[in-house]
C-alpha atoms as a PDB file:
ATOM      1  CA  UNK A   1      55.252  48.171   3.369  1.00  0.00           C
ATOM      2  CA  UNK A   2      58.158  46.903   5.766  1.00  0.00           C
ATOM      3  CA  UNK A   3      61.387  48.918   5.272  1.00  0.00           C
ATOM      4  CA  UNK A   4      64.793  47.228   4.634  1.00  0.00           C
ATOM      5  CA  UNK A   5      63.559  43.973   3.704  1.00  0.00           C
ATOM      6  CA  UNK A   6      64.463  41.689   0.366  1.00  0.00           C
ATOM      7  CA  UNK A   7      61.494  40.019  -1.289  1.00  0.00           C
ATOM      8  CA  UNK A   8      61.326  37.529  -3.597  1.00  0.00           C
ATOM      9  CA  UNK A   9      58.899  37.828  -6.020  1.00  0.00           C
ATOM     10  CA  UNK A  10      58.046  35.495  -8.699  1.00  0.00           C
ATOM     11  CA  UNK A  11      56.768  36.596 -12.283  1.00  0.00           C
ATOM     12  CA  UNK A  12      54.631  35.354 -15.149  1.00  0.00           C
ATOM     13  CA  UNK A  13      56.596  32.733 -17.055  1.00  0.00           C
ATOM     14  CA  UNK A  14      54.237  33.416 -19.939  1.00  0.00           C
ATOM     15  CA  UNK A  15      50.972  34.745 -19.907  1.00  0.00           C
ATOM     16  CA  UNK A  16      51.323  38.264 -17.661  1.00  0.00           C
ATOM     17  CA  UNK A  17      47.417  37.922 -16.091  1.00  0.00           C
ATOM     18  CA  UNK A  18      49.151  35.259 -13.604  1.00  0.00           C
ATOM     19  CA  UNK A  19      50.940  37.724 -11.852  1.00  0.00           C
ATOM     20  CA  UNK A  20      49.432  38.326  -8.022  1.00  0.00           C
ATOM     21  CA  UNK A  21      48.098  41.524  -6.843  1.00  0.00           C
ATOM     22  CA  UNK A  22      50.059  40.840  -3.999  1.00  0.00           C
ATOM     23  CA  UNK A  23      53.187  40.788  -6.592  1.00  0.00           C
ATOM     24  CA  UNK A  24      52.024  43.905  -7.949  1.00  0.00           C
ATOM     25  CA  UNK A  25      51.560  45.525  -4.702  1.00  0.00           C
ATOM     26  CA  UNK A  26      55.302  44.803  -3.623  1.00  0.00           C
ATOM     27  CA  UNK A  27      56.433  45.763  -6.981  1.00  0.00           C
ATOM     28  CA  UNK A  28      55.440  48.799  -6.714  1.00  0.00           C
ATOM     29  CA  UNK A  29      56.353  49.995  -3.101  1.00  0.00           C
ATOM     30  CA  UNK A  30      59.904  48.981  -3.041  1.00  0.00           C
ATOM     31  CA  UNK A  31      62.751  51.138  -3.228  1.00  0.00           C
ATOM     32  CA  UNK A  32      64.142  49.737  -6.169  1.00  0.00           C
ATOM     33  CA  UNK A  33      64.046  46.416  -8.197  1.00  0.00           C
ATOM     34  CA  UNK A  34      66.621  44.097  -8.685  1.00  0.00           C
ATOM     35  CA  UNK A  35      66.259  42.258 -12.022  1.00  0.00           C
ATOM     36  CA  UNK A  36      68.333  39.684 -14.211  1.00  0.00           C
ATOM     37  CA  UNK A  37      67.928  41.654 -17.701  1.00  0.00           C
ATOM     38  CA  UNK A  38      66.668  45.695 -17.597  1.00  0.00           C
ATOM     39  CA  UNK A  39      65.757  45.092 -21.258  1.00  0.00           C
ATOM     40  CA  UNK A  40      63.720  42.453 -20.402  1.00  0.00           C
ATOM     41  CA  UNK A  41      62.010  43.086 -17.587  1.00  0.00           C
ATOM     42  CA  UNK A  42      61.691  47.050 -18.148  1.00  0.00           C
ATOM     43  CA  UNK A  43      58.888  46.263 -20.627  1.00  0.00           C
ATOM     44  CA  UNK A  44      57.243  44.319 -18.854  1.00  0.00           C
ATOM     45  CA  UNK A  45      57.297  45.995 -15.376  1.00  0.00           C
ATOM     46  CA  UNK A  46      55.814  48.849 -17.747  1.00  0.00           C
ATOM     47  CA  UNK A  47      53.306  46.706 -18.931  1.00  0.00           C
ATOM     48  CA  UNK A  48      52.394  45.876 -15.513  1.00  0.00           C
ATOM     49  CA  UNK A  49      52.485  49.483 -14.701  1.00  0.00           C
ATOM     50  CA  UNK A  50      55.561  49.407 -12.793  1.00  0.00           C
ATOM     51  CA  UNK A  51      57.227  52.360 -12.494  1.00  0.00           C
ATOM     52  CA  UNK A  52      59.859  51.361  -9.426  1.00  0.00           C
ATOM     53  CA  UNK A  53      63.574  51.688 -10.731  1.00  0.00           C
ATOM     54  CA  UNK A  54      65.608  49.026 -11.499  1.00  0.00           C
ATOM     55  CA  UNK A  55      68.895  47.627 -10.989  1.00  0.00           C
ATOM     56  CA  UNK A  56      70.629  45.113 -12.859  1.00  0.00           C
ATOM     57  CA  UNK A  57      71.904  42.069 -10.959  1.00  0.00           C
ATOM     58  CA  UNK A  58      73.201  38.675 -12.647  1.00  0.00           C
ATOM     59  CA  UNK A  59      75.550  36.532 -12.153  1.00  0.00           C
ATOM     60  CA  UNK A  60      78.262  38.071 -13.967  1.00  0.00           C
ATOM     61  CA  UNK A  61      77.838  41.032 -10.783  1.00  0.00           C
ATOM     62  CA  UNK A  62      76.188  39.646  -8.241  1.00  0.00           C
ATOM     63  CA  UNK A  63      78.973  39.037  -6.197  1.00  0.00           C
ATOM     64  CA  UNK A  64      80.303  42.505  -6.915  1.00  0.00           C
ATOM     65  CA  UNK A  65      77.112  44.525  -6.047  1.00  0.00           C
ATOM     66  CA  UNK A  66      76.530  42.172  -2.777  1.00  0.00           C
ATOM     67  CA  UNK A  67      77.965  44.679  -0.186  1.00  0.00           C
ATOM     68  CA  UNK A  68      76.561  47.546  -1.770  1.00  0.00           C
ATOM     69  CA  UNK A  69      73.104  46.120  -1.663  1.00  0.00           C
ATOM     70  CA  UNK A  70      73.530  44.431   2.136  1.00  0.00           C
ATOM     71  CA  UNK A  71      74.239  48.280   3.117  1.00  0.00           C
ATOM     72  CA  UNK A  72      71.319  49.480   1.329  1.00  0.00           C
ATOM     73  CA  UNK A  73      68.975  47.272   3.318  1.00  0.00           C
ATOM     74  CA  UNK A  74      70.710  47.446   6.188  1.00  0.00           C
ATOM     75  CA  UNK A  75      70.259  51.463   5.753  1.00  0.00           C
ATOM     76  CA  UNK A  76      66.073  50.581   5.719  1.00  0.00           C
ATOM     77  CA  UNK A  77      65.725  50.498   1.779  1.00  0.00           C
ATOM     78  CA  UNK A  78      63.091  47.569   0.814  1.00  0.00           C
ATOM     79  CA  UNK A  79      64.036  45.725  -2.801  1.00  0.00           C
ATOM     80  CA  UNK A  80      62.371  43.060  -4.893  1.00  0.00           C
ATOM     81  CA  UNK A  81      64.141  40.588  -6.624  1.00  0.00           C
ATOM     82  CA  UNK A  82      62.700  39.268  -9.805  1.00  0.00           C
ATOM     83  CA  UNK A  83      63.902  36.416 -12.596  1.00  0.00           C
ATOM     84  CA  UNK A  84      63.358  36.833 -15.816  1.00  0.00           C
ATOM     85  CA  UNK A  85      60.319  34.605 -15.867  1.00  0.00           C
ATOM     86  CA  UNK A  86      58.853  32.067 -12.823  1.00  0.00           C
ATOM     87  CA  UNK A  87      60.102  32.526  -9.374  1.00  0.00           C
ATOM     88  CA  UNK A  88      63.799  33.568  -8.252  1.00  0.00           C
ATOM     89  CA  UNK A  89      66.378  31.350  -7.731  1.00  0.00           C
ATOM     90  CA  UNK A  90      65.006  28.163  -9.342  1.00  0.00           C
ATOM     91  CA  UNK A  91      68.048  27.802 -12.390  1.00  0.00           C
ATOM     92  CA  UNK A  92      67.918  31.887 -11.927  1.00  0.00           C
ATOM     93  CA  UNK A  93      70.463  33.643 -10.106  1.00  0.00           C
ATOM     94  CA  UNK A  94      70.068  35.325  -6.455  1.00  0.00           C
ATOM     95  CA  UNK A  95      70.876  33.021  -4.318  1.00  0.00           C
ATOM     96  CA  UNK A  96      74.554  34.724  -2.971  1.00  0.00           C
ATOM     97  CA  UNK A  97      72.125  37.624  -2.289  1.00  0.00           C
ATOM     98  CA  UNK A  98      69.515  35.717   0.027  1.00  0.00           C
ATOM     99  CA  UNK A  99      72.207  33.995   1.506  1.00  0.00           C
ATOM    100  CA  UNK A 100      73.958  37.214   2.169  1.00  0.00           C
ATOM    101  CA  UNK A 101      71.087  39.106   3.908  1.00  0.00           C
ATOM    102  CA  UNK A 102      70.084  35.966   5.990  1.00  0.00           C
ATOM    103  CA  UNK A 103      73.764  36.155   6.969  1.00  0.00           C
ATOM    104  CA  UNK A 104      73.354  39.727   8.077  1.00  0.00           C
ATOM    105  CA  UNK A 105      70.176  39.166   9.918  1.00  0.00           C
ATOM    106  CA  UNK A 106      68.103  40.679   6.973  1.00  0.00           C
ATOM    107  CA  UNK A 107      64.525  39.646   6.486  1.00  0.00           C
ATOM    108  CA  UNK A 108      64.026  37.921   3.117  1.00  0.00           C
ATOM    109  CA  UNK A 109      60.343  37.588   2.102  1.00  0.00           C
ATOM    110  CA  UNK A 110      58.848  34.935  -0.486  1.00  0.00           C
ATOM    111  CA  UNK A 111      56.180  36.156  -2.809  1.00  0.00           C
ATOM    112  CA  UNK A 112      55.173  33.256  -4.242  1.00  0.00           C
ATOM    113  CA  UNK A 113      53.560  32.912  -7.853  1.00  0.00           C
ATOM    114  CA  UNK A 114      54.169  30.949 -10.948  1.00  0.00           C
ATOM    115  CA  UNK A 115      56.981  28.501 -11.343  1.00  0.00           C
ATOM    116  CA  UNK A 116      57.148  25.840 -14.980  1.00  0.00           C
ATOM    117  CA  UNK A 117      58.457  22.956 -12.678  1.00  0.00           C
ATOM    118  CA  UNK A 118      55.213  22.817 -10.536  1.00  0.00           C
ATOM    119  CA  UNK A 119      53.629  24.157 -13.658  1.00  0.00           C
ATOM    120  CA  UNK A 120      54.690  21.165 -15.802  1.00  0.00           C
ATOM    121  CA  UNK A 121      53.947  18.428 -13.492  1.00  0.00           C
ATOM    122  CA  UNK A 122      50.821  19.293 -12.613  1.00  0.00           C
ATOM    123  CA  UNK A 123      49.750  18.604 -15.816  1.00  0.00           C
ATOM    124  CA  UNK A 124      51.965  16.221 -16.965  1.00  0.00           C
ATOM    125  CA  UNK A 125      49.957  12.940 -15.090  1.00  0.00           C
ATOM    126  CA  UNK A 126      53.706  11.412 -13.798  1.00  0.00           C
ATOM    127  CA  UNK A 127      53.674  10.722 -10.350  1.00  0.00           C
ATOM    128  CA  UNK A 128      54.106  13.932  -7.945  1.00  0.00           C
ATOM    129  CA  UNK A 129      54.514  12.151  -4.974  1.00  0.00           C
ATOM    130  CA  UNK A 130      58.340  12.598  -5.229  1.00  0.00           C
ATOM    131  CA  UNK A 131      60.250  14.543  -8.040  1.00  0.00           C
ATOM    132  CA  UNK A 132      63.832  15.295  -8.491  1.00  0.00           C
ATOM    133  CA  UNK A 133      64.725  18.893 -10.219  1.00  0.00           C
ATOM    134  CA  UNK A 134      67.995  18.566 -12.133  1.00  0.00           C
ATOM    135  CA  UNK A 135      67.595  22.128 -13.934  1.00  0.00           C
ATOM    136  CA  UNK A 136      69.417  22.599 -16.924  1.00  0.00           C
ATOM    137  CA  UNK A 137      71.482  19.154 -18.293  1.00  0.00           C
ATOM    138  CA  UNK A 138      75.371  19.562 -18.991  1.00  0.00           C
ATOM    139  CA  UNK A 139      75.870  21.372 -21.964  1.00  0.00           C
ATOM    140  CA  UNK A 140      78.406  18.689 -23.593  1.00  0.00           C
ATOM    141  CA  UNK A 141      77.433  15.242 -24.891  1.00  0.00           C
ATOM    142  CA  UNK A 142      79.791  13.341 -22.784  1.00  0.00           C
ATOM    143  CA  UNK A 143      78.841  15.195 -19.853  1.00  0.00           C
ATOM    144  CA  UNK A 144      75.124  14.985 -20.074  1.00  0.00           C
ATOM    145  CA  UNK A 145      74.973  11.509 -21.033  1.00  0.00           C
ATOM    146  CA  UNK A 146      77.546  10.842 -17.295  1.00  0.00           C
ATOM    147  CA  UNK A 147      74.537  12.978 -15.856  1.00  0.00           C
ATOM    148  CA  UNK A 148      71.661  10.783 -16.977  1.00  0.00           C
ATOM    149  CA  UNK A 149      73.734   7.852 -15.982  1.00  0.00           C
ATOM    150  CA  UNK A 150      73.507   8.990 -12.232  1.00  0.00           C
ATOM    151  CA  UNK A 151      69.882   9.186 -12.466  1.00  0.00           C
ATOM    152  CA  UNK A 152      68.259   6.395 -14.602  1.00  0.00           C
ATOM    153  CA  UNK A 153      67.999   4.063 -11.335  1.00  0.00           C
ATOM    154  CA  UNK A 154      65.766   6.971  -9.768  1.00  0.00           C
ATOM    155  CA  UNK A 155      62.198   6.245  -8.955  1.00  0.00           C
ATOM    156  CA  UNK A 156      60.840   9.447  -8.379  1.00  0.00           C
ATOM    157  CA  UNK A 157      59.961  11.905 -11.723  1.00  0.00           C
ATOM    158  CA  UNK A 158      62.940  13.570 -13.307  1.00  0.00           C
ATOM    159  CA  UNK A 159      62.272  17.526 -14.250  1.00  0.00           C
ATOM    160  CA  UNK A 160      64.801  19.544 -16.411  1.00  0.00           C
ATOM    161  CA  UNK A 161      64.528  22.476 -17.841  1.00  0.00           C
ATOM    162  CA  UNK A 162      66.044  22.318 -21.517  1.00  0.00           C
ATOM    163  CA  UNK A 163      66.287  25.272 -24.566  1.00  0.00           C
ATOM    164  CA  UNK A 164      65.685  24.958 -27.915  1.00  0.00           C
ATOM    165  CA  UNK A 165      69.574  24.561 -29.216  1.00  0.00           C
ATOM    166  CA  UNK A 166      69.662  21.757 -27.697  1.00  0.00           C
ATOM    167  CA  UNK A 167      66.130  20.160 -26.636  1.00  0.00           C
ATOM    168  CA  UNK A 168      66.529  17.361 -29.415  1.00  0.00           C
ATOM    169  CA  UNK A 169      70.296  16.536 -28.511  1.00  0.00           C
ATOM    170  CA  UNK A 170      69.146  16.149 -25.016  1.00  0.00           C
ATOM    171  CA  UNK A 171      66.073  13.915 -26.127  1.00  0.00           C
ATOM    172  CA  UNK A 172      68.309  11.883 -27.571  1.00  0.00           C
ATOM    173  CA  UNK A 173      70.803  10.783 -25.174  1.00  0.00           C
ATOM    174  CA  UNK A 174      67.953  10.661 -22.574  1.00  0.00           C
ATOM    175  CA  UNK A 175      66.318   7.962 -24.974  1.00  0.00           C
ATOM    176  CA  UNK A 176      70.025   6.205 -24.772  1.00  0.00           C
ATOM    177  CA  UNK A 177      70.396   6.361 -21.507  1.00  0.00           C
ATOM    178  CA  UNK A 178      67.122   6.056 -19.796  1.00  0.00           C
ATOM    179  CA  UNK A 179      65.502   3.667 -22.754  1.00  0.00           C
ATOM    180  CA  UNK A 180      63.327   4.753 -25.454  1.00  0.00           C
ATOM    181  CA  UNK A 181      60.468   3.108 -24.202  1.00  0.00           C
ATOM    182  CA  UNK A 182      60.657   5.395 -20.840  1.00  0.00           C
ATOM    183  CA  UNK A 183      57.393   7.539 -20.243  1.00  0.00           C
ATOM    184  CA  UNK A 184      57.676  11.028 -20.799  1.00  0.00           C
ATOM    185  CA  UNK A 185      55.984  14.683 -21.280  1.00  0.00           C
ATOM    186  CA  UNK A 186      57.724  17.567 -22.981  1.00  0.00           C
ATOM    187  CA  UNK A 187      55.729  20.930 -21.603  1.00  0.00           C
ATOM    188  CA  UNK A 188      57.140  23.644 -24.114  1.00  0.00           C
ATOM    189  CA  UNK A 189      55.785  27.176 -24.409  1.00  0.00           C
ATOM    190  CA  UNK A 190      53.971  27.088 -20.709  1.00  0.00           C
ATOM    191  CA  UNK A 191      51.077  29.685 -20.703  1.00  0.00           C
ATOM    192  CA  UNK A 192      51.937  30.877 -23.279  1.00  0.00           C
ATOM    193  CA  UNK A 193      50.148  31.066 -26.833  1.00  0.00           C
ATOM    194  CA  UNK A 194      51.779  28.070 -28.407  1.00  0.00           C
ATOM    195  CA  UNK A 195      51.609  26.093 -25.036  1.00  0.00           C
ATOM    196  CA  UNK A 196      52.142  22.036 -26.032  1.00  0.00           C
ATOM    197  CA  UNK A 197      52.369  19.157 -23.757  1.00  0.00           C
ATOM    198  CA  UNK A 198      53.277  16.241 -25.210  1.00  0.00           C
ATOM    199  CA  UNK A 199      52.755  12.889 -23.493  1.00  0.00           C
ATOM    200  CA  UNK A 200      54.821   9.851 -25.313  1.00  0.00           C
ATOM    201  CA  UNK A 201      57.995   7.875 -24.716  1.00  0.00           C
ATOM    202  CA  UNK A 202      61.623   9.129 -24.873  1.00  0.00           C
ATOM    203  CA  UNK A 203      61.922   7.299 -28.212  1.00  0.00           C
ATOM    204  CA  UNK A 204      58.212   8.930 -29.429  1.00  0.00           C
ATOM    205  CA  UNK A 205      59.814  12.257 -28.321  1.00  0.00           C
ATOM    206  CA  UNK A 206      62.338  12.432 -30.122  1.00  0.00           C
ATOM    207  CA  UNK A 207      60.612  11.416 -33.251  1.00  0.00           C
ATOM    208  CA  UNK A 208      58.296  14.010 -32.936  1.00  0.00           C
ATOM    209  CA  UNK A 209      60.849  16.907 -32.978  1.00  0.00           C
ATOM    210  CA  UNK A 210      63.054  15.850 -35.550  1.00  0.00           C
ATOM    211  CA  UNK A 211      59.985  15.463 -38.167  1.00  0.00           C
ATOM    212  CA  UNK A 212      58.178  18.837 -36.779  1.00  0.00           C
ATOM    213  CA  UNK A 213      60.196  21.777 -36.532  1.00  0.00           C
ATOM    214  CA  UNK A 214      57.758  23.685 -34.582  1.00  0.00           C
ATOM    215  CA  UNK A 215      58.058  21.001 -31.215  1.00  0.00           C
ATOM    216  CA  UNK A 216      61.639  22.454 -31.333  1.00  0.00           C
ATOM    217  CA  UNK A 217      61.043  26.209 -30.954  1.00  0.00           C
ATOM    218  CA  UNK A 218      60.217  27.884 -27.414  1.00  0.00           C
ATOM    219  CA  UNK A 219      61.475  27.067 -23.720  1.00  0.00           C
ATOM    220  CA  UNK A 220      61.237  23.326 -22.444  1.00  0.00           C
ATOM    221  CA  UNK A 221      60.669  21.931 -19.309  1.00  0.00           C
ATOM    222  CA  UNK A 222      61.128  17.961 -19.731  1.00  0.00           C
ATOM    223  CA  UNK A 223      59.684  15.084 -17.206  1.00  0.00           C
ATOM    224  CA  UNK A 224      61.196  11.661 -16.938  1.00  0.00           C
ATOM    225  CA  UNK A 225      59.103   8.790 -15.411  1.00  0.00           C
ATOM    226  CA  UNK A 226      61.001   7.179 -12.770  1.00  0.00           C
ATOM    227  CA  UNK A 227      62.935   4.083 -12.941  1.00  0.00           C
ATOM    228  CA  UNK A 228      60.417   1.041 -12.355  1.00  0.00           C
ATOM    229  CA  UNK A 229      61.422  -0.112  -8.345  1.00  0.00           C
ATOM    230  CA  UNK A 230      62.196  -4.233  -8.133  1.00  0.00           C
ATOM    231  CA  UNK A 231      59.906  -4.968  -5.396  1.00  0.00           C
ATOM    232  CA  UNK A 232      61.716  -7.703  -4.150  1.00  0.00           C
ATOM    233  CA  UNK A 233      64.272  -5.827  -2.970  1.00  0.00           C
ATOM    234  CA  UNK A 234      65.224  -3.338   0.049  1.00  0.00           C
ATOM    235  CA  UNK A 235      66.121   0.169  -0.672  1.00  0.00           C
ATOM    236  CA  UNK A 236      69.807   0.722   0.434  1.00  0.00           C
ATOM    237  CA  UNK A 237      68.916   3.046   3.204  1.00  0.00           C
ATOM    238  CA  UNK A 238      66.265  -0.132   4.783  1.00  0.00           C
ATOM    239  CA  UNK A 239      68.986  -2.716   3.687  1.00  0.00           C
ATOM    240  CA  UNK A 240      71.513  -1.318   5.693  1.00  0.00           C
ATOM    241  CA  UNK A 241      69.628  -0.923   8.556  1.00  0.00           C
ATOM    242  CA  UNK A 242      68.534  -4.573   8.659  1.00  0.00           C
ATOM    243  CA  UNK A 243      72.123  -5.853   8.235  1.00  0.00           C
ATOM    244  CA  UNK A 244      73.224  -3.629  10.924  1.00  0.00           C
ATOM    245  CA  UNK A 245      70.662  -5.363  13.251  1.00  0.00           C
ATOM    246  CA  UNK A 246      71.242  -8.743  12.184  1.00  0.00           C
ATOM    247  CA  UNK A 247      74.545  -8.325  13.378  1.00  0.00           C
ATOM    248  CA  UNK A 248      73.698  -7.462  17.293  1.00  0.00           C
ATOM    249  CA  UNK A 249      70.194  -9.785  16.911  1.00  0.00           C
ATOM    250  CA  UNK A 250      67.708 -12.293  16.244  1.00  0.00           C
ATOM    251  CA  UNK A 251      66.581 -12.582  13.146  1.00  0.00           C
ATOM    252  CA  UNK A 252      62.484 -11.968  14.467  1.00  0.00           C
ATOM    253  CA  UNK A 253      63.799  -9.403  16.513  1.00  0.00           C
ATOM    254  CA  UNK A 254      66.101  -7.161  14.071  1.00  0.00           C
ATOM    255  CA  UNK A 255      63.261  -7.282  11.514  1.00  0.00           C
ATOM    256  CA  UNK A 256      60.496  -5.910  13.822  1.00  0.00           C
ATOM    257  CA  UNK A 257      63.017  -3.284  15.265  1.00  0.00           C
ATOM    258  CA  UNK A 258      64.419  -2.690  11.634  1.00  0.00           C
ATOM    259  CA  UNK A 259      60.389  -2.618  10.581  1.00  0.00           C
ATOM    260  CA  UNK A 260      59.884  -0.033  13.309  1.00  0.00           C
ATOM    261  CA  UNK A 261      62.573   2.100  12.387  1.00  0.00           C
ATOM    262  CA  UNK A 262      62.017   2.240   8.386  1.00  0.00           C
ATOM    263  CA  UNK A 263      58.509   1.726   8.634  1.00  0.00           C
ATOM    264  CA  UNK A 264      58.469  -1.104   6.084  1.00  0.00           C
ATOM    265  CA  UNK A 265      56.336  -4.179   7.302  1.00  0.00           C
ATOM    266  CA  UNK A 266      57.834  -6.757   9.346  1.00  0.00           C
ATOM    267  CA  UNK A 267      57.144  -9.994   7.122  1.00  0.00           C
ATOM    268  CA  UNK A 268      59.002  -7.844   4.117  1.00  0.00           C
ATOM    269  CA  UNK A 269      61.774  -7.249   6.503  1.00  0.00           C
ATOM    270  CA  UNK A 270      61.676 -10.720   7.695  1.00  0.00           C
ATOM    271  CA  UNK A 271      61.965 -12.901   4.569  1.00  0.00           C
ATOM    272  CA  UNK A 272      64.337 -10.457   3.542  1.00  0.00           C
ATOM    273  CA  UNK A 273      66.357 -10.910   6.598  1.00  0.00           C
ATOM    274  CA  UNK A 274      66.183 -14.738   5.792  1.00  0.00           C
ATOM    275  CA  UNK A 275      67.964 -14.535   2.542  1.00  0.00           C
ATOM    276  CA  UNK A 276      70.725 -12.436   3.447  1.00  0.00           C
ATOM    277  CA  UNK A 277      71.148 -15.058   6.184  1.00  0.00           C
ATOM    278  CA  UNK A 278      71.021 -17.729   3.965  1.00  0.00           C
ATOM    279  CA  UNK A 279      73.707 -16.428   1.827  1.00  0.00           C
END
């Protein structure tokens, strides 16, 4: 085990037999252990047969502790960060801390291991391809719904992570915003005993919770099927290209460059081309 390095170490986010034996291994050669909650992760670490000592770091002292902990690696002390459940950083805290030691030439390590946003879509059967990770929605009505606004034009899969005070007000102004008839999968309870995935619409979704109160107990992690993409147009980023080029060219010639460069095909580009000129 290197000396005066920070790893990051991701943890069950249910069922403990998915933690690594390289996890395990780290765990328990480190110095010390930096964790969100002692009181939550003390039993478990125990569980695990941990016996490393902890120290407590959120984000109500992160920034306090920062310098302390810097020095302590710097002085050849290895640590292991560790969430609460998944892996570090994703809607945890930690991040001032990795920033800080790759600020101060410290070497941070990944330990990688289970996470519920790869968890959920990989069983969810949305498209993968591209997926957009909004974490936890704004905790206010008006505020969430200005959130959702931003994103129903998105055609990749929307991910958020959700809780159960307020997994059915969130439903809800997804279905309003999004549409109710907007494919959807609510992963709740991941690995866990009472593990459901639930496949339906927005509008489906939200039926289901409000007539079953057991759908609204556990930890969420919600998917959003992207928005449906009008094939007959450009996206913005292609669009601007071709009107950029259509400026300095001919119209065959910016669409085969502007083809080139996006890596759309040229007869797309070109009839495209033809009604902007046109109008």
């Amino acid at each position: 085990m290197d000396k005066g390095l920070l790893y990051i170490v991701a943890m069950p986010i249910g069922n403990r037999g998915d933690i690594s034996r390289r996890a395990l291994e780290v765990l328990a050669s480190v110095d010390r252990i930096a964790v969100e909650d002692t009181r939550h992760s003390g039993p478990l670490l125990r569980a695990l047969g941990i016996e490393t000592p902890m120290l407590a770091v959120h984000e109500h002292n992160e920034q306090k502790l920062l310098n302390k902990l810097i020095e302590q690696l710097q002085s050849g002390q290895s640590m292991a960060l560790i969430p609460d459940a998944g892996t570090p950083l994703i809607s945890d805290p930690g991040f001032p801390l990795v920033r800080a030691c790759r600020q101060a030439g410290i070497r941070v390590v990944p330990i990688p291991g289970p996470s519920a946003v790869i968890c959920a879509l990989s069983a969810a059967g949305l498209p993968t391809d591209r997926f957009l990770f909004e974490g936890f929605p704004a905790r206010t009505a008006s505020a969430r719904r200005q959130q959702f606004d931003c994103l129903k034009e998105q055609p990749m899969t929307l991910v958020f992570y959700e809780s159960s005070h307020r997994i059915v007000e969130s439903l809800k102004d997804m279905a309003l915003i999004f549409g109710e008839d907007r494919p959807a999968v609510l992963a709740r309870e991941l690995t866990k005993m009472h593990e459901t995935i639930l496949a339906q619409t927005l509008g489906e979704l939200c039926h289901t919770l409000e007539s079953d109160a057991d759908q609204r107990k556990g930890e969420f992690v919600v998917l959003v099927g992207g928005a449906k993409v009008d094939e007959t147009r450009l996206d913005p980023e292609s669009e601007r290209i071709l009107r950029l080029l259509l400026d300095e060219l001919p119209l065959k010639q910016a669409s085969a460059l502007a083809a080139k460069i996006t890596g759309r095909k040229k007869n797309e580009l070109y009839r495209y081309a033809l009604t902007l000129r046109q109008a």
